[in-house]
Protein backbone atom coordinates (compact mmCIF):
# COMPACT_ATOMS: atom_id res chain seq x y z
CA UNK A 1 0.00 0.00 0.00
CA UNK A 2 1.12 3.44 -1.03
CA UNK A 3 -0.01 6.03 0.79
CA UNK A 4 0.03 8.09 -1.99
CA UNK A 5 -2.60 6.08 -4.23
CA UNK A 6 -5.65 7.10 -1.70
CA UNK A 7 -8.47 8.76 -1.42
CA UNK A 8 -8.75 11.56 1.51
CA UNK A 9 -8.76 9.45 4.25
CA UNK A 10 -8.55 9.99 8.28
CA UNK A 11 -7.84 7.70 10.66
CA UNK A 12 -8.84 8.65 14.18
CA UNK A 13 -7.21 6.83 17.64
CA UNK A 14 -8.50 7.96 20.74
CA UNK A 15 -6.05 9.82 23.49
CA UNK A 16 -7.06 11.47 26.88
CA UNK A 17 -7.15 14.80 25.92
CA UNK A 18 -9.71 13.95 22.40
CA UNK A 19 -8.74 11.75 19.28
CA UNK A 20 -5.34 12.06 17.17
CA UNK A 21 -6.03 12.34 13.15
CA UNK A 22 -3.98 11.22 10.89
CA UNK A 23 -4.82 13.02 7.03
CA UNK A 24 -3.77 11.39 4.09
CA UNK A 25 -4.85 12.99 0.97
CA UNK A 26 -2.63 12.18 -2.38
CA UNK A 27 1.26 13.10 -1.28
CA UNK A 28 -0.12 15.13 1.85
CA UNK A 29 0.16 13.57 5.27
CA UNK A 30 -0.62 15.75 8.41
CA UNK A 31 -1.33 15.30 11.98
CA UNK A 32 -3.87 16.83 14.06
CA UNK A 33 -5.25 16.60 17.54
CA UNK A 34 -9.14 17.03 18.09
CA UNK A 35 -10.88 17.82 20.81
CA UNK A 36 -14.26 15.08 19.82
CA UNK A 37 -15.40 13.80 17.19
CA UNK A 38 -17.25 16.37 15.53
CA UNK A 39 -14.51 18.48 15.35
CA UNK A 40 -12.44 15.72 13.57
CA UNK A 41 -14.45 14.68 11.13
CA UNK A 42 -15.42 18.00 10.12
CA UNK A 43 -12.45 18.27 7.77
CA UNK A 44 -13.12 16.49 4.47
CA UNK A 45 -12.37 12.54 3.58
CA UNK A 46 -14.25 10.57 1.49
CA UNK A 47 -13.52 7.76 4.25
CA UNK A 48 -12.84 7.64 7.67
CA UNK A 49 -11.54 5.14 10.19
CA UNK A 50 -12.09 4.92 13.91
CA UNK A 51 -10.59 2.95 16.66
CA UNK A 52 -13.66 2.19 18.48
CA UNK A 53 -16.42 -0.08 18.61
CA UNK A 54 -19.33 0.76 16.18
CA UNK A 55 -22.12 -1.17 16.34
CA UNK A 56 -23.48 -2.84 19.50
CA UNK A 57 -25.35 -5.73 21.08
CA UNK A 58 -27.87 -5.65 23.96
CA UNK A 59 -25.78 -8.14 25.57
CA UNK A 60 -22.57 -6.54 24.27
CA UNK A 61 -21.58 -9.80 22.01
CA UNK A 62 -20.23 -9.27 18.48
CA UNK A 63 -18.82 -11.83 16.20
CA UNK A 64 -16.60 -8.99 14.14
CA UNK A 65 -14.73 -9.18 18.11
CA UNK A 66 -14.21 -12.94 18.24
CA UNK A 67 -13.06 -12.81 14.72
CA UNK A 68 -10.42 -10.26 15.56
CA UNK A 69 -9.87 -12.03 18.64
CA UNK A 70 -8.79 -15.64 16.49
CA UNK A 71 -6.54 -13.42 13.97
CA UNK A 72 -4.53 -11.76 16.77
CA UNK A 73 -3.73 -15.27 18.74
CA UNK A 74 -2.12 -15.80 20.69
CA UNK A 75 -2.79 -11.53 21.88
CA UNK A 76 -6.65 -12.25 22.09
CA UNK A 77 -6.55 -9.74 24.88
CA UNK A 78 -6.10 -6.96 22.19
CA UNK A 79 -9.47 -6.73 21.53
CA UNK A 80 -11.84 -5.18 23.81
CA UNK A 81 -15.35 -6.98 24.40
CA UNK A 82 -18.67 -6.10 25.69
CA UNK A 83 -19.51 -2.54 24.78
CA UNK A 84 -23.36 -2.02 25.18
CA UNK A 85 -24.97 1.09 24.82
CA UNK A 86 -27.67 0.90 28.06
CA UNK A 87 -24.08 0.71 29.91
CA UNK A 88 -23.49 4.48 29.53
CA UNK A 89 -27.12 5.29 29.10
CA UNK A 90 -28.09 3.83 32.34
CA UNK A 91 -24.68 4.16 35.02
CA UNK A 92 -21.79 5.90 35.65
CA UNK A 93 -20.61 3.61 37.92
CA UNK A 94 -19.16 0.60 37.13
CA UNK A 95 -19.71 -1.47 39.84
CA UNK A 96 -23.38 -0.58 39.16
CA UNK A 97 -23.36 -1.21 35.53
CA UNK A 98 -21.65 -4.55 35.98
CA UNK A 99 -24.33 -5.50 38.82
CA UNK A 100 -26.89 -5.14 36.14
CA UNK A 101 -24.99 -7.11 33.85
CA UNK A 102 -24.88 -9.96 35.89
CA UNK A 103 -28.69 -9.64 36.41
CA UNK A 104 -29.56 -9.62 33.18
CA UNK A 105 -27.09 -13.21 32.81
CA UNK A 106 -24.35 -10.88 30.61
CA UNK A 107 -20.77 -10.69 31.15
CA UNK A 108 -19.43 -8.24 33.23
CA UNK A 109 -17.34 -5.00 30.99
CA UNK A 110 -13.78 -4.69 32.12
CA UNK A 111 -12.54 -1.50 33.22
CA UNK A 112 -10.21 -0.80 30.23
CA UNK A 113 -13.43 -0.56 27.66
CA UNK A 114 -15.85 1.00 30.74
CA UNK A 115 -12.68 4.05 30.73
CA UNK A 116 -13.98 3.95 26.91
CA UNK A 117 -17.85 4.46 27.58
CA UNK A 118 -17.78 8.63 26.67
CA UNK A 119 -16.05 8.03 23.43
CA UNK A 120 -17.69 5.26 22.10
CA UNK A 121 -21.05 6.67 23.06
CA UNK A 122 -19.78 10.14 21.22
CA UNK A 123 -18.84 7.94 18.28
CA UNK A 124 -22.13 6.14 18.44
CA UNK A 125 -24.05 9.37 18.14
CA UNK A 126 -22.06 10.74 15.67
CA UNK A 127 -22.49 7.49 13.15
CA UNK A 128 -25.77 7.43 13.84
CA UNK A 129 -26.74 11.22 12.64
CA UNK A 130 -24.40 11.35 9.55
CA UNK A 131 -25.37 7.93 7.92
CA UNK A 132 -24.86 8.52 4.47
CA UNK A 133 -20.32 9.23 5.43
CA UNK A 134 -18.17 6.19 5.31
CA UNK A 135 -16.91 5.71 8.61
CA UNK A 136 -15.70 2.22 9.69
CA UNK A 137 -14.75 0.37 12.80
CA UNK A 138 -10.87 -0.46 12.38
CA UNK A 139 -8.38 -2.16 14.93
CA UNK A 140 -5.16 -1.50 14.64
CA UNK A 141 -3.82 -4.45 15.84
CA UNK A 142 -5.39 -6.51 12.72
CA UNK A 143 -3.70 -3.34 10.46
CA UNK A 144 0.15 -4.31 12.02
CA UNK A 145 -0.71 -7.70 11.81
CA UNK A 146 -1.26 -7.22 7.84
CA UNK A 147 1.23 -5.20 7.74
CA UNK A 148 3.72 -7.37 9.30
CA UNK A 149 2.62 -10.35 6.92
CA UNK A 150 0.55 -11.82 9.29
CA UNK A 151 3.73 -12.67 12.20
CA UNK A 152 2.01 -11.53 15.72
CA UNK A 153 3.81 -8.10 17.22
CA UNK A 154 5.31 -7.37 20.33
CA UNK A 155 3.31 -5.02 22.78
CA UNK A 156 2.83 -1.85 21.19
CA UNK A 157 4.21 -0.46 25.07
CA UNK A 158 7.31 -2.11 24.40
CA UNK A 159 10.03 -0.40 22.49
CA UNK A 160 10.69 -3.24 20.04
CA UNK A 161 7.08 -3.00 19.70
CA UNK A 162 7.06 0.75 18.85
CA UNK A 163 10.24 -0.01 16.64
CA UNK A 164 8.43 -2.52 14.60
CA UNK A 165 5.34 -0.49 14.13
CA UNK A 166 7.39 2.77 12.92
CA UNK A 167 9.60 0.18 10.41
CA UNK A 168 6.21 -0.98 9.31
CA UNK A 169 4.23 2.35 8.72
CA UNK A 170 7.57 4.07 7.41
CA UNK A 171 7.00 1.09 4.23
CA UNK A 172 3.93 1.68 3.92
CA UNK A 173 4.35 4.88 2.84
CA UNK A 174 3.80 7.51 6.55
CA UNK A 175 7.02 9.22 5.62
CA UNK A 176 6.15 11.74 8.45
CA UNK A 177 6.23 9.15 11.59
CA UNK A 178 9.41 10.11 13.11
CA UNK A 179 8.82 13.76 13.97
CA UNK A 180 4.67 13.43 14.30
CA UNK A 181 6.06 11.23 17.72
CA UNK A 182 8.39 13.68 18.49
CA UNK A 183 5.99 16.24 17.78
CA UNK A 184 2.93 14.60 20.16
CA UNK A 185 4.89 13.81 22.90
CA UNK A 186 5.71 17.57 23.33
CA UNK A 187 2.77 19.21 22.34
CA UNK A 188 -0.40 17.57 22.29
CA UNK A 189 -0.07 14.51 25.46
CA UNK A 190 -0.74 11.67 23.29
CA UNK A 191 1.32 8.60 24.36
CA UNK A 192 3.73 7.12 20.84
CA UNK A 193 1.12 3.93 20.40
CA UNK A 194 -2.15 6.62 20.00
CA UNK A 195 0.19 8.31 17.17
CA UNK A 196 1.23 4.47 15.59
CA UNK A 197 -2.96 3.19 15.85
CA UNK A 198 -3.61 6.71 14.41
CA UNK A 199 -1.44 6.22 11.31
CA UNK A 200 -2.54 2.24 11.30
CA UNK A 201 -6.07 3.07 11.15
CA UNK A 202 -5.64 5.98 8.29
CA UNK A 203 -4.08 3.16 6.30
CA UNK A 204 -6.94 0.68 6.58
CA UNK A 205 -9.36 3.78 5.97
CA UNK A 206 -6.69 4.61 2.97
CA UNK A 207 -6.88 1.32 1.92
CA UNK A 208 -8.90 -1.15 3.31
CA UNK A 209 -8.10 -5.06 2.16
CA UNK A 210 -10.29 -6.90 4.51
CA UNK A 211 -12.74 -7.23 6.78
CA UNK A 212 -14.18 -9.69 10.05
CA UNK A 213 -16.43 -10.40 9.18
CA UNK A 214 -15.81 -10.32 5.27
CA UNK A 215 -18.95 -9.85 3.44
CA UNK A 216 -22.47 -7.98 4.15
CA UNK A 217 -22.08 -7.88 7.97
CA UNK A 218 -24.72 -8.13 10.71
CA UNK A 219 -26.49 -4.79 11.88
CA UNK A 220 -26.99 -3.43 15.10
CA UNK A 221 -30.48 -2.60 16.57
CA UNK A 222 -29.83 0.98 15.08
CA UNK A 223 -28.65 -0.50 11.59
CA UNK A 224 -25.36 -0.11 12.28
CA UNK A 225 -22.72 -2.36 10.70
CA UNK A 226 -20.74 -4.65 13.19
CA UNK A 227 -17.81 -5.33 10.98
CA UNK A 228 -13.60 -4.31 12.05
CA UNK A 229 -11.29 -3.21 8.67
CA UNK A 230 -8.12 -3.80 8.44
């Protein structure tokens, strides 16, 4: 994949502060930090890519996850499960939420993806209103593991991890990698693997080759499609 050859494309990775964009539009490449959603996908792009879950289950199961889950073995763990929308609607407290959960005979959310709950909601809103844009659910993860011809990665915490990931992106065509981590760890508080999934998840949205599932995919209650890119 060239980065050049694509459409205008964004790829969007959530950070604490808002989401960090990655642009890709024929030889341009630029970085940008957003404060929500709204703001970010205000800009242009005939496609756009999002870290997050899109789509969702009353009882918070999706088969796009255990899909993504059997590609990344033996890192199953890489992929967040159980995001339900009555969650956020209904608590905002966890120990609450997951109380109800286990009344209702569901699985209990984990606190990584409940720390997720405002952005996938603000994602979930946004999809929702602007139906006619191509936005699409994209993980990262399944992006390196493409990239990296289908070898599982080290933790994306780890330095060989980050090394990899750079190498990787860098040959697929982000010339601009180096400095944009320079460049967010001074200025904007987003950690180097928000910048890497940023870039990862323009690529897929660049150029997506695949899907979980592949084909027409299931739809949400909301007729949403629960299907990750890659």
């Amino acid at each position: 994949m060239s980065a050049r050859t694509c459409c205008r494309a964004i790829g969007l990775d959530g950070f604490s502060k808002g989401w960090v964009g990655v642009h890709l539009d024929g030889d341009r490449q630029e970085i940008l930090f957003h404060r929500d959603v709204t703001e970010a996908l205000s800009h242009p792009f005939d496609r756009a890519g999002i870290d997050i879950p899109i789509g969702m289950t009353d009882d918070g199961g999706r088969g796009c996850d255990l899909l993504a889950r059997t590609k990344l073995r033996p890192h199953t763990s890489r992929v967040f499960t159980g995001a339900r929308r009555w969650l956020w609607q209904e608590f905002s407290d966890p120990d609450a939420a997951n109380g109800e959960a286990q009344r209702r005979g569901q699985k209990r959310v984990s606190r990584q993806l409940w720390h997720l709950g405002a952005k996938i909601m603000e994602v979930d809103a946004f999809v929702r209103e602007n139906p006619s844009r191509d936005i699409r659910e994209v993980h990262p993860e399944l992006v390196f593991l493409r990239l990296n011809g289908s070898e599982p990665l080290p933790s994306k915490k780890s330095t060989e991890g980050i090394t990899l990931r750079r190498a990787l992106l860098k040959q697929s065509g982000i010339r601009c990698i180096d400095r944009w981590l320079t460049d967010a760890r001074i200025g904007s508080g987003a950690k180097p693997d928000d910048v890497l999934d940023a870039c990862a998840v323009a690529i897929a949205a660049c150029d997506p080759t695949g899907s979980v599932p592949e084909g027409t995919p299931h739809l949400d209650a909301h007729r949403l499609p629960m299907q990750i890119w890659f």
